[in-house]
PDB file of N, CA and C in Angstrom:
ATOM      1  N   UNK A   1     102.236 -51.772   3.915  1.00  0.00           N
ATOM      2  CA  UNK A   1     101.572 -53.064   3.801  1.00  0.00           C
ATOM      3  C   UNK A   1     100.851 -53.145   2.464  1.00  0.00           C
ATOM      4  N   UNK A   2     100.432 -54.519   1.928  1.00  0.00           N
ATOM      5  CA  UNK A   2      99.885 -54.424   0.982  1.00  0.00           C
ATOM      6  C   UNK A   2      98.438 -53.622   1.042  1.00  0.00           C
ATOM      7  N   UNK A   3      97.557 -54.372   2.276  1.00  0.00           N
ATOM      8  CA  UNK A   3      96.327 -53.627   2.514  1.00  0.00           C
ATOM      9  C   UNK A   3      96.537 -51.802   2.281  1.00  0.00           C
ATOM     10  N   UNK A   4      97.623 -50.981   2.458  1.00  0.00           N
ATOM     11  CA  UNK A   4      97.919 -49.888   2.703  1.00  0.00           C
ATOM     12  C   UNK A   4      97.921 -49.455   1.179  1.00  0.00           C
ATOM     13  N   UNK A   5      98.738 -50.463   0.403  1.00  0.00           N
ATOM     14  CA  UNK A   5      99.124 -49.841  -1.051  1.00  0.00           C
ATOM     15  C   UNK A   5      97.823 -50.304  -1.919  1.00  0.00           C
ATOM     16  N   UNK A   6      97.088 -51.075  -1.393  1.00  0.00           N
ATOM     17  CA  UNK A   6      95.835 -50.995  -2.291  1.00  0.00           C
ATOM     18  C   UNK A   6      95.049 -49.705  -1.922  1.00  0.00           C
ATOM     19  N   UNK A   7      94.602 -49.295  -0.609  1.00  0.00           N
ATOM     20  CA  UNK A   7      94.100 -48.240  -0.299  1.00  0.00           C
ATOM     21  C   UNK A   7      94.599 -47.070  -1.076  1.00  0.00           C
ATOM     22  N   UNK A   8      95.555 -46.833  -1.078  1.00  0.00           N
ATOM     23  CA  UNK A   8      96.117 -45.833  -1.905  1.00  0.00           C
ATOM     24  C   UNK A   8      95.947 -45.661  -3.688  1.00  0.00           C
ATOM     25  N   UNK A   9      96.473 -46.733  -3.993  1.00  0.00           N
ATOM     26  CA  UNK A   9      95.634 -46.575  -5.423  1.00  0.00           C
ATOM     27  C   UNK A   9      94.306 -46.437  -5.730  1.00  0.00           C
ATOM     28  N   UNK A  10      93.504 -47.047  -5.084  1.00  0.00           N
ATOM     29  CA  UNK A  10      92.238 -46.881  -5.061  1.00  0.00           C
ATOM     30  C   UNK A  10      91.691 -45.432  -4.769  1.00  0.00           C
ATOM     31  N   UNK A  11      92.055 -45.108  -3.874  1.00  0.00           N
ATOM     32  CA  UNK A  11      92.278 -43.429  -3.872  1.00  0.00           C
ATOM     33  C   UNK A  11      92.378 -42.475  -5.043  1.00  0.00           C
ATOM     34  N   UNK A  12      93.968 -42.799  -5.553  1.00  0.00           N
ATOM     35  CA  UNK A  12      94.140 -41.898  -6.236  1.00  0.00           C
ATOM     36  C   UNK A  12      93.249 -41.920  -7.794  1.00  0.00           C
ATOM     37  N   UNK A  13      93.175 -43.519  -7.576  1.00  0.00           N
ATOM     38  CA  UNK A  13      91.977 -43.628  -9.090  1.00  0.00           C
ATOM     39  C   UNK A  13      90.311 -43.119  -9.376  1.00  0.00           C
ATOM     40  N   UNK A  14      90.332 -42.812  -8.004  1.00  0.00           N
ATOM     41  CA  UNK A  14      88.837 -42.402  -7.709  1.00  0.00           C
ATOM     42  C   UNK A  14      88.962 -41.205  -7.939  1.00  0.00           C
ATOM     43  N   UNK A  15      90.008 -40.536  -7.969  1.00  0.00           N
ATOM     44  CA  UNK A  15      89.925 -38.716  -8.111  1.00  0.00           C
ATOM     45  C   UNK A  15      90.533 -38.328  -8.756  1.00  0.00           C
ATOM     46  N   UNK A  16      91.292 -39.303  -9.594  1.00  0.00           N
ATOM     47  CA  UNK A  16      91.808 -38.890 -10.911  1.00  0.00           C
ATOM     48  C   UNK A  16      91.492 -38.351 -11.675  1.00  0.00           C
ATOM     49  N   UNK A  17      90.083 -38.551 -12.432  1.00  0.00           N
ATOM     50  CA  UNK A  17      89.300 -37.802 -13.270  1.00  0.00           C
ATOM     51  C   UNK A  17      88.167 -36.948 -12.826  1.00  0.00           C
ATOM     52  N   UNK A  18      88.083 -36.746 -11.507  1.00  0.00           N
ATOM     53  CA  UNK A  18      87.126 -35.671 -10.906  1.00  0.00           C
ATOM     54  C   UNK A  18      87.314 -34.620 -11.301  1.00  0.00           C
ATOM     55  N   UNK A  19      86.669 -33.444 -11.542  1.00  0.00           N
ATOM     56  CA  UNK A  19      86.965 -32.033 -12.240  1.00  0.00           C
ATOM     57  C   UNK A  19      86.629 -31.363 -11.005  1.00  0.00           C
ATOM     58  N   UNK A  20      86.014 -32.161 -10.013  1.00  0.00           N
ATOM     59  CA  UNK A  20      85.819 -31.594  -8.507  1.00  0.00           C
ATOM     60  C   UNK A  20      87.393 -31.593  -7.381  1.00  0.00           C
ATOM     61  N   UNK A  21      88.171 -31.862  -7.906  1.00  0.00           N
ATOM     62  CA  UNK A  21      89.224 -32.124  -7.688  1.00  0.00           C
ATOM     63  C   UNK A  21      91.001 -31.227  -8.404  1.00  0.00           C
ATOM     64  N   UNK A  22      91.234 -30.356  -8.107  1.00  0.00           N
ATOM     65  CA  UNK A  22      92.453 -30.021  -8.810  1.00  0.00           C
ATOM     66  C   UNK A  22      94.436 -30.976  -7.932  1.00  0.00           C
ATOM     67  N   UNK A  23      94.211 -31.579  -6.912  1.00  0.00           N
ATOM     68  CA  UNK A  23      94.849 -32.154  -6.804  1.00  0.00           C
ATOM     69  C   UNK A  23      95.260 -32.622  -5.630  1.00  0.00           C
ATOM     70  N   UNK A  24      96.345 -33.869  -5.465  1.00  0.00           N
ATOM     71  CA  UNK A  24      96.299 -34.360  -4.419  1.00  0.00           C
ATOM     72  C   UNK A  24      97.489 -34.334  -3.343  1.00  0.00           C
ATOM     73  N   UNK A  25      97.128 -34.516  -2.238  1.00  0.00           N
ATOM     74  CA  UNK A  25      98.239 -34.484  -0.961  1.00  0.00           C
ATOM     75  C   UNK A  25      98.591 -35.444  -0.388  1.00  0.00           C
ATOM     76  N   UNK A  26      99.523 -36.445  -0.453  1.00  0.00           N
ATOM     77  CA  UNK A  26      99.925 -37.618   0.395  1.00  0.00           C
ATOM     78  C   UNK A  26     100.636 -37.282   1.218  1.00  0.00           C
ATOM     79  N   UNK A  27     100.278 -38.153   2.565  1.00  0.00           N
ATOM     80  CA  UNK A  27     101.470 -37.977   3.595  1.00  0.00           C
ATOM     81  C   UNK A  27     101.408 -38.876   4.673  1.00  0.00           C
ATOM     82  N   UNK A  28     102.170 -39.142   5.318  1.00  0.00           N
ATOM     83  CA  UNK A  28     102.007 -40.306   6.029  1.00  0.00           C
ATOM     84  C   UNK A  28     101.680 -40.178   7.294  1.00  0.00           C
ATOM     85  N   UNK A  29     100.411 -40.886   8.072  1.00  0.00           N
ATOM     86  CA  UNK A  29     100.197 -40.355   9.579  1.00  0.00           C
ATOM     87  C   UNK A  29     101.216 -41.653  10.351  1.00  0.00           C
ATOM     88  N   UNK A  30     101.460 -40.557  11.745  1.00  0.00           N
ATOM     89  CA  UNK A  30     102.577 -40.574  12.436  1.00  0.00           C
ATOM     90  C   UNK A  30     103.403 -39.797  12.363  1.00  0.00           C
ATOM     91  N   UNK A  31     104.894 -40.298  12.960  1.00  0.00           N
ATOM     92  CA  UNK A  31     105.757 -39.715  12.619  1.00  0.00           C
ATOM     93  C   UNK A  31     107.293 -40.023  11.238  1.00  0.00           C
ATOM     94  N   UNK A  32     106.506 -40.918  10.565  1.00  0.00           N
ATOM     95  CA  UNK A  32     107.637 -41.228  10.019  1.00  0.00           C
ATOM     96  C   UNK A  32     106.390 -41.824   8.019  1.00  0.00           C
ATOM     97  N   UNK A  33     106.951 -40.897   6.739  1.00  0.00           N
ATOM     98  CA  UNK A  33     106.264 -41.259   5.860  1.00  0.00           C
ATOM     99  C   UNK A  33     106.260 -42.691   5.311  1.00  0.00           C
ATOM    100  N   UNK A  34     107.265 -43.636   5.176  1.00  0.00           N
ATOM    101  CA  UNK A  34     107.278 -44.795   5.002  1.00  0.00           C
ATOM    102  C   UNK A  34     108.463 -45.459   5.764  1.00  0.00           C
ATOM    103  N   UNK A  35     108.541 -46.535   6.452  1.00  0.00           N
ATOM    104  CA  UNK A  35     109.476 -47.814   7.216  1.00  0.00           C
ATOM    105  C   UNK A  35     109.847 -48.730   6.355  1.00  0.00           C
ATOM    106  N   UNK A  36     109.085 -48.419   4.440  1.00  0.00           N
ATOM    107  CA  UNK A  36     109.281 -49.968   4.053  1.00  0.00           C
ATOM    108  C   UNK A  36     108.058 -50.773   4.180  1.00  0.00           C
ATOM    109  N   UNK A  37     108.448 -51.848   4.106  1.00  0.00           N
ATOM    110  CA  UNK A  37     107.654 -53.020   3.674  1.00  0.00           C
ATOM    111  C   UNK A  37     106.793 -53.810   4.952  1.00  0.00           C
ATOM    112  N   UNK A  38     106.148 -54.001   5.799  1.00  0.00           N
ATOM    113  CA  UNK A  38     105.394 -54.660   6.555  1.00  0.00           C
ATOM    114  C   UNK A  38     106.124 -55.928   6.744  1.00  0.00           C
ATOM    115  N   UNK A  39     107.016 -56.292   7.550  1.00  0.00           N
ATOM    116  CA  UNK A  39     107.145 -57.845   8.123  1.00  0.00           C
ATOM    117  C   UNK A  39     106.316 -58.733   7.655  1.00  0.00           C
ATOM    118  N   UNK A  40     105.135 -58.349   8.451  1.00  0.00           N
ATOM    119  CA  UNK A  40     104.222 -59.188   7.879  1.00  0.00           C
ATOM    120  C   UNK A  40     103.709 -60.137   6.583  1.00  0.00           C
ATOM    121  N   UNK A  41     104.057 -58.821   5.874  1.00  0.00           N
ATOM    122  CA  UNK A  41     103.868 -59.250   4.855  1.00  0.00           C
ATOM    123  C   UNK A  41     105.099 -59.959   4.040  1.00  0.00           C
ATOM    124  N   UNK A  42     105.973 -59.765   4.267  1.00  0.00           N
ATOM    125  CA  UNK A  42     107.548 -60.059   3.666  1.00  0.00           C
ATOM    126  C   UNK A  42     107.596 -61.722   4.424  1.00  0.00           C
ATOM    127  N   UNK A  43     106.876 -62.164   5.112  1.00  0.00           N
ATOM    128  CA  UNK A  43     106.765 -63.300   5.183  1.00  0.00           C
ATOM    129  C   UNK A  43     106.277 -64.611   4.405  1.00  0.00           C
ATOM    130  N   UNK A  44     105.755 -64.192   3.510  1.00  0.00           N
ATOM    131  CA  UNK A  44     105.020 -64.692   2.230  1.00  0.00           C
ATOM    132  C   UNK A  44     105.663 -63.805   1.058  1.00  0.00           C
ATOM    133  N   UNK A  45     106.006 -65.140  -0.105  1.00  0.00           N
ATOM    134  CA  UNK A  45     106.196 -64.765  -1.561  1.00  0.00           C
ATOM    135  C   UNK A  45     105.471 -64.480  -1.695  1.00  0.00           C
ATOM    136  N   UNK A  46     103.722 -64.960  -1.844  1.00  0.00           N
ATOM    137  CA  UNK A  46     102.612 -64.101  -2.509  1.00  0.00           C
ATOM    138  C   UNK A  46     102.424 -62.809  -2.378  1.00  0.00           C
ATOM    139  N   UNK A  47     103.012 -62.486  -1.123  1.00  0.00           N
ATOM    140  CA  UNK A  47     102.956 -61.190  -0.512  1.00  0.00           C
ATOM    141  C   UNK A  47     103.424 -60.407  -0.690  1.00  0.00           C
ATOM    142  N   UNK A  48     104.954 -60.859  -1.072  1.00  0.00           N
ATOM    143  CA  UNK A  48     106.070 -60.030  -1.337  1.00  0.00           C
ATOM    144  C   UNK A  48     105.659 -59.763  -3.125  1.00  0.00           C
ATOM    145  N   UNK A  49     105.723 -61.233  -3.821  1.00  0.00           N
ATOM    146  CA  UNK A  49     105.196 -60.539  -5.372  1.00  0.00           C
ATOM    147  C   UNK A  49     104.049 -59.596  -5.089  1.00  0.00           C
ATOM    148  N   UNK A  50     102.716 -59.322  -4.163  1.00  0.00           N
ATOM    149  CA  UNK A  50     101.928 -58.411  -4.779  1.00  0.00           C
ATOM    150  C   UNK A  50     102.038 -57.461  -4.376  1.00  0.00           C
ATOM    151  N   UNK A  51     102.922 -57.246  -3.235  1.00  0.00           N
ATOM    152  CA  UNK A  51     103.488 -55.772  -2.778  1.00  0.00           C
ATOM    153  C   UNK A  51     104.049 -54.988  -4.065  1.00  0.00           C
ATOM    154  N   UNK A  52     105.337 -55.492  -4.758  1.00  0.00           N
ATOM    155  CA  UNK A  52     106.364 -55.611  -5.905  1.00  0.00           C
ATOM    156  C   UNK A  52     104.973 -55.176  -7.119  1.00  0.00           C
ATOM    157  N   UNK A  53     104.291 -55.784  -7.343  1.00  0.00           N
ATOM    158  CA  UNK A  53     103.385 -55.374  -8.314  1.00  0.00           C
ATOM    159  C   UNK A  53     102.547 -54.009  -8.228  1.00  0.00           C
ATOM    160  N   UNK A  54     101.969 -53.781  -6.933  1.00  0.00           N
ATOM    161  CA  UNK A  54     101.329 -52.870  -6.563  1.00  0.00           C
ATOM    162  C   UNK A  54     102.153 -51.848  -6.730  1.00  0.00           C
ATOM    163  N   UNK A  55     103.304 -51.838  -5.888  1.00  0.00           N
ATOM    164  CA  UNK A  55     104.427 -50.713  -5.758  1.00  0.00           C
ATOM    165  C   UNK A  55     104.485 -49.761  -7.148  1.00  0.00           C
ATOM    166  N   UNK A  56     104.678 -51.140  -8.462  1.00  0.00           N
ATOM    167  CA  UNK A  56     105.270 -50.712  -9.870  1.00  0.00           C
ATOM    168  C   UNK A  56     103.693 -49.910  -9.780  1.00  0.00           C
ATOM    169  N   UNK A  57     102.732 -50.470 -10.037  1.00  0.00           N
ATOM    170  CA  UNK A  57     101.380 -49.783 -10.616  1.00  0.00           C
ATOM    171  C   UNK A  57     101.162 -48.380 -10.113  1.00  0.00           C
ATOM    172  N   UNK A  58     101.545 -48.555  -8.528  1.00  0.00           N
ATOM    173  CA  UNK A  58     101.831 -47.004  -7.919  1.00  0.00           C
ATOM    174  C   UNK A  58     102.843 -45.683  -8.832  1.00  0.00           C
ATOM    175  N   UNK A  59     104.063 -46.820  -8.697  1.00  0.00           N
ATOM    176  CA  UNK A  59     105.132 -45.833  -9.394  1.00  0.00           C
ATOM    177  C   UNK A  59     104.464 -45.421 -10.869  1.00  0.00           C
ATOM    178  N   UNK A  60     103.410 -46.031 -11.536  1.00  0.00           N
ATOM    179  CA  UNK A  60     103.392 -45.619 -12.775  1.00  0.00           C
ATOM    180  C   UNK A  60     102.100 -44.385 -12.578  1.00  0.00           C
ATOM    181  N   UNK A  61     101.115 -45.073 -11.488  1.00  0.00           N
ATOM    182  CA  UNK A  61     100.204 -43.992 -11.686  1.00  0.00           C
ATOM    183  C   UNK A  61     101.087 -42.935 -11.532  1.00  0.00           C
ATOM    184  N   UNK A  62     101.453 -42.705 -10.337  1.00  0.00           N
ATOM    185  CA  UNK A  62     102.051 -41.207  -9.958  1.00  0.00           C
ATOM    186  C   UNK A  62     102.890 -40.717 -10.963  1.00  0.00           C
ATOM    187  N   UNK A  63     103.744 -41.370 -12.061  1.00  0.00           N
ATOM    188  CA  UNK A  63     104.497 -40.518 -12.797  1.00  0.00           C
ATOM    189  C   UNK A  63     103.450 -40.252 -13.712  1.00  0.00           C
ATOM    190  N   UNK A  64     102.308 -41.046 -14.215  1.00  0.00           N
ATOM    191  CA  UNK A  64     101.238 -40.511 -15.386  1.00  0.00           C
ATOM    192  C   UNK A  64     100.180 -39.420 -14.515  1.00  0.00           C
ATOM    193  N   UNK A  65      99.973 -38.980 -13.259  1.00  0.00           N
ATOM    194  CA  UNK A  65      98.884 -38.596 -12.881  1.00  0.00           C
ATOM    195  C   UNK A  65      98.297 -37.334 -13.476  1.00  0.00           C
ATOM    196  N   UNK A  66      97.196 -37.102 -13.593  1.00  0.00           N
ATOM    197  CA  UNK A  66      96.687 -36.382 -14.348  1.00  0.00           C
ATOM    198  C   UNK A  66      96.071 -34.876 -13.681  1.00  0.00           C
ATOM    199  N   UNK A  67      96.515 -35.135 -12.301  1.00  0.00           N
ATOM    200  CA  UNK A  67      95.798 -34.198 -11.469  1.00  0.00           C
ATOM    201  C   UNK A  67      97.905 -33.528 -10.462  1.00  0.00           C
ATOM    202  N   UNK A  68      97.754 -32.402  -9.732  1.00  0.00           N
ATOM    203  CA  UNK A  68      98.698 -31.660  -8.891  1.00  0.00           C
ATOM    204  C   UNK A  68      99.518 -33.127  -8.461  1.00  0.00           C
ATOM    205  N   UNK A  69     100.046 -33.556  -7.759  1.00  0.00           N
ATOM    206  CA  UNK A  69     100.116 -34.655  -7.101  1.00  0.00           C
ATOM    207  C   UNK A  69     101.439 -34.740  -6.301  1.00  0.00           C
ATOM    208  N   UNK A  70     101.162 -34.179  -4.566  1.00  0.00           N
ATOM    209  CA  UNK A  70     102.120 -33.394  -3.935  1.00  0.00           C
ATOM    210  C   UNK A  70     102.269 -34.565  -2.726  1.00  0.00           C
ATOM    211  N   UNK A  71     103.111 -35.025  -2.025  1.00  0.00           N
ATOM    212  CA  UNK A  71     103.802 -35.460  -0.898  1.00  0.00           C
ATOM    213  C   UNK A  71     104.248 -34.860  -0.162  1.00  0.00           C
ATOM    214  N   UNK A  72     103.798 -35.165   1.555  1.00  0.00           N
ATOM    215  CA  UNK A  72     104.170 -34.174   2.450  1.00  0.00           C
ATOM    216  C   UNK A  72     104.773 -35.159   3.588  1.00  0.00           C
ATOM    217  N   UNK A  73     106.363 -35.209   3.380  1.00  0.00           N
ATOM    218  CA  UNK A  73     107.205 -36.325   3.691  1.00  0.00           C
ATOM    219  C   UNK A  73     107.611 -35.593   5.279  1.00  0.00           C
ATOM    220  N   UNK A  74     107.096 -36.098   6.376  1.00  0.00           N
ATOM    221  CA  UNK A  74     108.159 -36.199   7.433  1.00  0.00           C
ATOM    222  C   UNK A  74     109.000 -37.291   7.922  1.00  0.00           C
ATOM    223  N   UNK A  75     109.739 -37.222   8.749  1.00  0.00           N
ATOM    224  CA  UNK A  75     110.375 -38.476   9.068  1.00  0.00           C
ATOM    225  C   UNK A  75     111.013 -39.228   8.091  1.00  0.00           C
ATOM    226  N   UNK A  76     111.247 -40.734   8.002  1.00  0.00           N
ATOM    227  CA  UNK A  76     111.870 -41.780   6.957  1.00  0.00           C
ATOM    228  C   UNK A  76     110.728 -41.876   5.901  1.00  0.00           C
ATOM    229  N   UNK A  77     111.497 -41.566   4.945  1.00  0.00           N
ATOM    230  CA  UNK A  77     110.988 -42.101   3.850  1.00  0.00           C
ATOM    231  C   UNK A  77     111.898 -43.398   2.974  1.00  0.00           C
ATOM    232  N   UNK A  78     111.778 -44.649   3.305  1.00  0.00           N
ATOM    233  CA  UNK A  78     112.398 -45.582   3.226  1.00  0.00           C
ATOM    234  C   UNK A  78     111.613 -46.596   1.699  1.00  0.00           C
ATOM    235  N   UNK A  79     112.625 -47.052   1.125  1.00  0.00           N
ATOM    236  CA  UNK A  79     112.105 -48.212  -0.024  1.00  0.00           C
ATOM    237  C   UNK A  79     111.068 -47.538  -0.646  1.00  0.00           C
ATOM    238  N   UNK A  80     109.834 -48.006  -1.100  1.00  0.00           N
ATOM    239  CA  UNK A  80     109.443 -47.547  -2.044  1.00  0.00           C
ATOM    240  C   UNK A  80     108.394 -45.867  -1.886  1.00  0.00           C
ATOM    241  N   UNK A  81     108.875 -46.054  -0.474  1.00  0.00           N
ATOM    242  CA  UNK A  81     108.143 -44.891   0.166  1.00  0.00           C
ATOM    243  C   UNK A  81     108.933 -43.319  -0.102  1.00  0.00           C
ATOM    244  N   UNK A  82     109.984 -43.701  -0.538  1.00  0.00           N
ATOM    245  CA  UNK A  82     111.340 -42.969  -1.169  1.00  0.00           C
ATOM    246  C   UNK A  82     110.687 -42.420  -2.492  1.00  0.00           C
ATOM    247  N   UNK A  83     110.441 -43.923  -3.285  1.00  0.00           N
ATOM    248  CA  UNK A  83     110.250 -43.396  -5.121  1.00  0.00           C
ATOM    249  C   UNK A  83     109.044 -43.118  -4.925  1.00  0.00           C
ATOM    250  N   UNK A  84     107.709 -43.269  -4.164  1.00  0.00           N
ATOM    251  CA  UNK A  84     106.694 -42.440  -4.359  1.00  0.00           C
ATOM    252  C   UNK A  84     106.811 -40.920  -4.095  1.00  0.00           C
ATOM    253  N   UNK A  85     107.506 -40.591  -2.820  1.00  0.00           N
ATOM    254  CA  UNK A  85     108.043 -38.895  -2.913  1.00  0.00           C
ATOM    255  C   UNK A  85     108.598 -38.708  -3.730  1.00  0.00           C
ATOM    256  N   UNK A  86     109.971 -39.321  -4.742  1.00  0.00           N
ATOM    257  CA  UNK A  86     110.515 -38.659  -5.881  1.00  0.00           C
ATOM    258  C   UNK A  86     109.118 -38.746  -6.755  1.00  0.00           C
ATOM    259  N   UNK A  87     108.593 -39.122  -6.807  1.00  0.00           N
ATOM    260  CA  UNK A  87     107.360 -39.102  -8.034  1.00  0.00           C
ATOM    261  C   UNK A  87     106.812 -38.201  -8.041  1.00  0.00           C
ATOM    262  N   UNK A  88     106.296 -37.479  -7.328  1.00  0.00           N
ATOM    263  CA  UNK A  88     105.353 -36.561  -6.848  1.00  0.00           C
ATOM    264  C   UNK A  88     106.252 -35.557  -7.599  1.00  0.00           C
ATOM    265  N   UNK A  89     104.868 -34.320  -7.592  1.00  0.00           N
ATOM    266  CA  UNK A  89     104.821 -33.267  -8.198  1.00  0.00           C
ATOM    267  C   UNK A  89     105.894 -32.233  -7.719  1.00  0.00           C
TER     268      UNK A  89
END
């Protein structure tokens, strides 16, 4: 969801430059790391462009990140939930 992919950047920007920090672990609770895109949200263009925007800003932090930056994929990893595990460390 979008609410989901803002949480996440926000995250990773907060501990990006921590020196209290050597690096990070994503993974998805449940059983499955990403389904894709929220219905919900794919119901709305606005929604769908700021998913699409967020996604890219994701894909760029994670290939620039400055800290370990590890994914711990069970289950589907589907759409962009795919290129954030290839990103990772």
């Amino acid at each position: 969801s979008v609410a989901l992919l803002q949480e996440l950047k926000g995250h990773l920007e907060a501990v990006a430059e921590s020196e209290k920090v050597r690096g990070v672990i994503v993974e998805g609770k449940g059983k499955d790391f990403s389904t894709g895109l929220d219905l919900k949200d794919a119901i709305s263009d606005e929604m769908v462009e700021k998913s699409s925007t967020l996604l890219r800003e994701i894909f760029l932090l994670f290939s620039t990140y400055p800290k370990l930056l590890i994914t711990s994929v069970r289950g589907c990893a589907i759409a962009g939930g795919m290129g954030i595990a290839a990103l990772a460390d």
